[in-house]
Protein backbone atom coordinates (compact mmCIF):
# COMPACT_ATOMS: atom_id res chain seq x y z
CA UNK A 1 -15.53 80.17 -242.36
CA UNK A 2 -13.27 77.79 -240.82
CA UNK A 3 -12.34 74.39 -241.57
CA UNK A 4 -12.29 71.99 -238.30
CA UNK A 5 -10.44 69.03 -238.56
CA UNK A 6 -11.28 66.38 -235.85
CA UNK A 7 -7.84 65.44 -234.47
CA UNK A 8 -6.05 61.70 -235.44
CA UNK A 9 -5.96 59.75 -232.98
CA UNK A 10 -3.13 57.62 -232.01
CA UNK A 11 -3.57 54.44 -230.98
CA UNK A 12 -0.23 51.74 -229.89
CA UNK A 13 -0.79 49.38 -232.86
CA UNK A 14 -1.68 46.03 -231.44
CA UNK A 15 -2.86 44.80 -228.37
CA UNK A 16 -1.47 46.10 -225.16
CA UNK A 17 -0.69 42.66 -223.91
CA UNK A 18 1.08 41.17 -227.25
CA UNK A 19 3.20 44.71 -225.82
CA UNK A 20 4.31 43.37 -222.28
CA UNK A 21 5.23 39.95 -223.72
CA UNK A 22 7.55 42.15 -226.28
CA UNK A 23 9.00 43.37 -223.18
CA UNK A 24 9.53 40.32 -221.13
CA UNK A 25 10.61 38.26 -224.33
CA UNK A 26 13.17 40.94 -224.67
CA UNK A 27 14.18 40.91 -221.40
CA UNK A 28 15.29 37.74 -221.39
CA UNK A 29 16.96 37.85 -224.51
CA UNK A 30 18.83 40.85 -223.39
CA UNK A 31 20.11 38.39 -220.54
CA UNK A 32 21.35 35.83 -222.83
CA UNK A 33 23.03 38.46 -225.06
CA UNK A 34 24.42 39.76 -222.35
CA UNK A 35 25.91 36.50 -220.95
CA UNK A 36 27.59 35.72 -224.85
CA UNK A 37 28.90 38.86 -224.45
CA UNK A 38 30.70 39.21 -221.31
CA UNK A 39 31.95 35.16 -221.73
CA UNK A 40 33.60 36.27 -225.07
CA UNK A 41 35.09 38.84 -223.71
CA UNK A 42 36.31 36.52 -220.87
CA UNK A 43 37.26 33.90 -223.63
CA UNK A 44 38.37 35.76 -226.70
CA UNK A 45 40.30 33.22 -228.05
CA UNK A 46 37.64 30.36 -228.11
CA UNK A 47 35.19 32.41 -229.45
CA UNK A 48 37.31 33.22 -232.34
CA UNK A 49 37.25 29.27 -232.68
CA UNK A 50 33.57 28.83 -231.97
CA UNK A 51 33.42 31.35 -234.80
CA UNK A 52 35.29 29.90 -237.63
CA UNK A 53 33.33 26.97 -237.40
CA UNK A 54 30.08 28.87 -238.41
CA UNK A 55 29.51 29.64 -241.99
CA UNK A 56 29.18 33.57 -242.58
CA UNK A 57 27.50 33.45 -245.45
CA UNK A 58 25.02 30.87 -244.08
CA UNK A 59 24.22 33.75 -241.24
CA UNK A 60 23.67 36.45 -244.09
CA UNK A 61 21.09 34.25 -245.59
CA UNK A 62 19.43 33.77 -242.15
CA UNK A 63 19.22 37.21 -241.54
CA UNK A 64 17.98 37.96 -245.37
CA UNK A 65 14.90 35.58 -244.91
CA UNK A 66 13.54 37.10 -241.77
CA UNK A 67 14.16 40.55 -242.85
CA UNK A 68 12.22 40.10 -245.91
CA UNK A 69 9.50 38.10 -244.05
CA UNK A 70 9.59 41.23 -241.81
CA UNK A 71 8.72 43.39 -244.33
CA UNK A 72 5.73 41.56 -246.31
CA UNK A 73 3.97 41.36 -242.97
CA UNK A 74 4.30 45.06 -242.84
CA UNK A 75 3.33 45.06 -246.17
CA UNK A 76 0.36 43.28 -245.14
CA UNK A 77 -0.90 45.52 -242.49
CA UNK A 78 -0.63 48.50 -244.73
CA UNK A 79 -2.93 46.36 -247.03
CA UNK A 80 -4.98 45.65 -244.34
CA UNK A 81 -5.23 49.59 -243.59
CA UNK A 82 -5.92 50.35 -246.64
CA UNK A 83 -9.35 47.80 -246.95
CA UNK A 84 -7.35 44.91 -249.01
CA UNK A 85 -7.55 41.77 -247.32
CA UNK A 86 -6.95 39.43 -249.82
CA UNK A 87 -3.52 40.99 -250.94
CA UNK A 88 -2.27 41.13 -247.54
CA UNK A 89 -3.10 37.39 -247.09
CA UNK A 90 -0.79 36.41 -250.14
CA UNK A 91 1.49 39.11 -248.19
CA UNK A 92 1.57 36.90 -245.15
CA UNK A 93 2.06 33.26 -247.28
CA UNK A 94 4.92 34.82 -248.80
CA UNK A 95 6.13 35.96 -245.66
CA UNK A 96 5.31 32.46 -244.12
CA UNK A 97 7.27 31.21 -246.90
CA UNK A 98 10.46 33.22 -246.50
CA UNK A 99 10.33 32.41 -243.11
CA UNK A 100 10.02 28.32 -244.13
CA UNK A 101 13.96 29.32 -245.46
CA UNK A 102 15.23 30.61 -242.53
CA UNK A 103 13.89 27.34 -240.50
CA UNK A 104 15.00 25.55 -243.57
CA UNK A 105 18.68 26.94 -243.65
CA UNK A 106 18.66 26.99 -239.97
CA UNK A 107 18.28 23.25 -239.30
CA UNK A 108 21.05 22.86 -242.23
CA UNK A 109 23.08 24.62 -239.89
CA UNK A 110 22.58 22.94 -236.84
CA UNK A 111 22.14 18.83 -238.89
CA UNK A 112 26.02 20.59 -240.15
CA UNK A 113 27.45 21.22 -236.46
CA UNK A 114 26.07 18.59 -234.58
CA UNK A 115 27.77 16.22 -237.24
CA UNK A 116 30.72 17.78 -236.60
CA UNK A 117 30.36 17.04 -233.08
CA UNK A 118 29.78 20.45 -232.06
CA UNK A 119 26.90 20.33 -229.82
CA UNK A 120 25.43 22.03 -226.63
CA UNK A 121 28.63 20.61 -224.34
CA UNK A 122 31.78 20.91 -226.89
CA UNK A 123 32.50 24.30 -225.29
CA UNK A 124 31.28 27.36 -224.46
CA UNK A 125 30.80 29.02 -227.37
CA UNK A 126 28.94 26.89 -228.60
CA UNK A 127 27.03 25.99 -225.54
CA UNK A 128 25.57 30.11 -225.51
CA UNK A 129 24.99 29.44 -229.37
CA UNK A 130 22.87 26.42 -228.98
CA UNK A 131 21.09 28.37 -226.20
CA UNK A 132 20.94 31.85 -227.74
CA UNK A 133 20.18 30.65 -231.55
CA UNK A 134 17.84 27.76 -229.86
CA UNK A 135 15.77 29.53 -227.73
CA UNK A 136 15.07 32.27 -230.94
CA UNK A 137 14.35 29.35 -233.19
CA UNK A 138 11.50 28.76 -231.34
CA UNK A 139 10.42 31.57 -231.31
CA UNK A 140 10.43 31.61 -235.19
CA UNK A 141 8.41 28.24 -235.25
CA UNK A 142 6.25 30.22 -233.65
CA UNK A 143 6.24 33.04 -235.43
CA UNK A 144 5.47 30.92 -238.31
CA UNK A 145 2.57 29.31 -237.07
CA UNK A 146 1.59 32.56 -235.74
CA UNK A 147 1.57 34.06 -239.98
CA UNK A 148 -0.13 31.10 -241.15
CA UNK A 149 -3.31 31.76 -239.12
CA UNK A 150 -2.67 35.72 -239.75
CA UNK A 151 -2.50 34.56 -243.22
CA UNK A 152 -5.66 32.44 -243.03
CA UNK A 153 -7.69 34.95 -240.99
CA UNK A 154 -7.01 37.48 -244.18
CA UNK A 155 -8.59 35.47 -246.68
CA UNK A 156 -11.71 35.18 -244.82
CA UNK A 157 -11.86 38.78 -244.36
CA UNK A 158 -11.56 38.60 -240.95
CA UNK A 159 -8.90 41.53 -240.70
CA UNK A 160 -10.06 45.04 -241.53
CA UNK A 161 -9.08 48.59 -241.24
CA UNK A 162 -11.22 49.38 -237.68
CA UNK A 163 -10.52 45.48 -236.69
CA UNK A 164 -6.54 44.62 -237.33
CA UNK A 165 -5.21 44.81 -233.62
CA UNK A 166 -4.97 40.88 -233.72
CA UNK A 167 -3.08 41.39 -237.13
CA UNK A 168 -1.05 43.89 -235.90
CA UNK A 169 0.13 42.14 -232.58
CA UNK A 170 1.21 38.84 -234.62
CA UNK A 171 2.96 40.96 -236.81
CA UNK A 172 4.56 42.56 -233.94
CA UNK A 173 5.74 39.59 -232.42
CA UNK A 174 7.64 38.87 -235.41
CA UNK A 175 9.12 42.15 -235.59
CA UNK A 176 10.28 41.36 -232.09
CA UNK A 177 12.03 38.09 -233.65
CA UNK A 178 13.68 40.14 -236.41
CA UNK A 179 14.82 42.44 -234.02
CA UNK A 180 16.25 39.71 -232.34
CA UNK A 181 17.67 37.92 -234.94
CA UNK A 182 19.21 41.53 -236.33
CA UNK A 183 21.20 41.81 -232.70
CA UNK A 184 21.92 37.65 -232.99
CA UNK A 185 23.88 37.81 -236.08
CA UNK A 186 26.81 40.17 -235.78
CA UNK A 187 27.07 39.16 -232.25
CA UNK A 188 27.31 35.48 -232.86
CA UNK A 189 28.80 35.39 -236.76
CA UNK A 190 31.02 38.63 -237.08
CA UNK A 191 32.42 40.26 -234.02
CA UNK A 192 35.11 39.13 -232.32
């Protein structure tokens, strides 16, 4: 007698399109990267400056938050998969809420440098940082906004195992923003 197993199938998780906005998102992130990069190696010197002006430790926090918000909306999809909605929705608050301390920490660090008169047109370091850091911060608001409704959408049960594409592309998107963020950091805190 043999035992027939119907094969898995594999499926991209989340939508297809929430995939080519990854892409293009990327894209032009990998152009602005690109830019800080080449001007600091055409400037060392200033962005040595531009960098002692930034608080390390402030950065490591930063990167802390997202990460962990990163992982409770995993987290939440694998509750999710698993037919536990209401879990993953506290999943998703707390995720909301440890991305609430990035933004929080963030605008610290930007009330902290404009005071210090170190805004878009003091130079260009920190013209690419307002720009580079900028244009991701906006993408965390709305990443945020983006776990909130995730989060809301749980609790009514509206996310299950055979229905979680729209989970999985918003959690996707942030993933996209950690990513991000994870290339951000060394490039714009630590390396010289």
């Amino acid at each position: 007698m043999s035992i027939s197993a119907e094969p898995v199938a594999h499926r991209l998780p989340g939508d297809l399109a929430m995939w080519f906005f990854i892409f293009a998102e990327l894209a032009v992130f990998g152009v602005l990267i690109l830019a800080f990069a080449v001007t600091q190696w055409l400037q060392p010197a200033l962005f040595r400056g531009g960098r002692q002006a930034l608080d390390g430790s402030t950065g490591l926090a930063l990167t802390a938050s997202l990460l962990t918000s990163g992982w409770l909306a995993a987290m939440a999809v694998e509750q999710v998969r698993a037919c536990r909605p209401q879990p993953a929705a506290g999943l998703l608050l707390a995720a909301f809420a440890c991305a609430g301390v990035y933004v929080w920490l963030k605008l610290a660090e930007y009330a902290h440098l404009a005071g210090a008169g170190l805004g878009l047109e003091y130079d260009t370091f920190f013209t690419l940082y307002w720009i580079l850091t900028g244009f991701h911060f906006l993408h965390v608001l709305l990443g945020i906004v983006i776990l909130g409704w995730m989060a809301l959408r749980c609790r009514q049960g509206a996310y299950l195992p055979d229905t979680r594409a729209g989970l999985e592309s918003g959690v996707l998107y942030w993933h996209m923003v950690d990513l991000v963020w994870v290339l951000l950091f060394p490039l714009v805190y630590l390396l010289g």
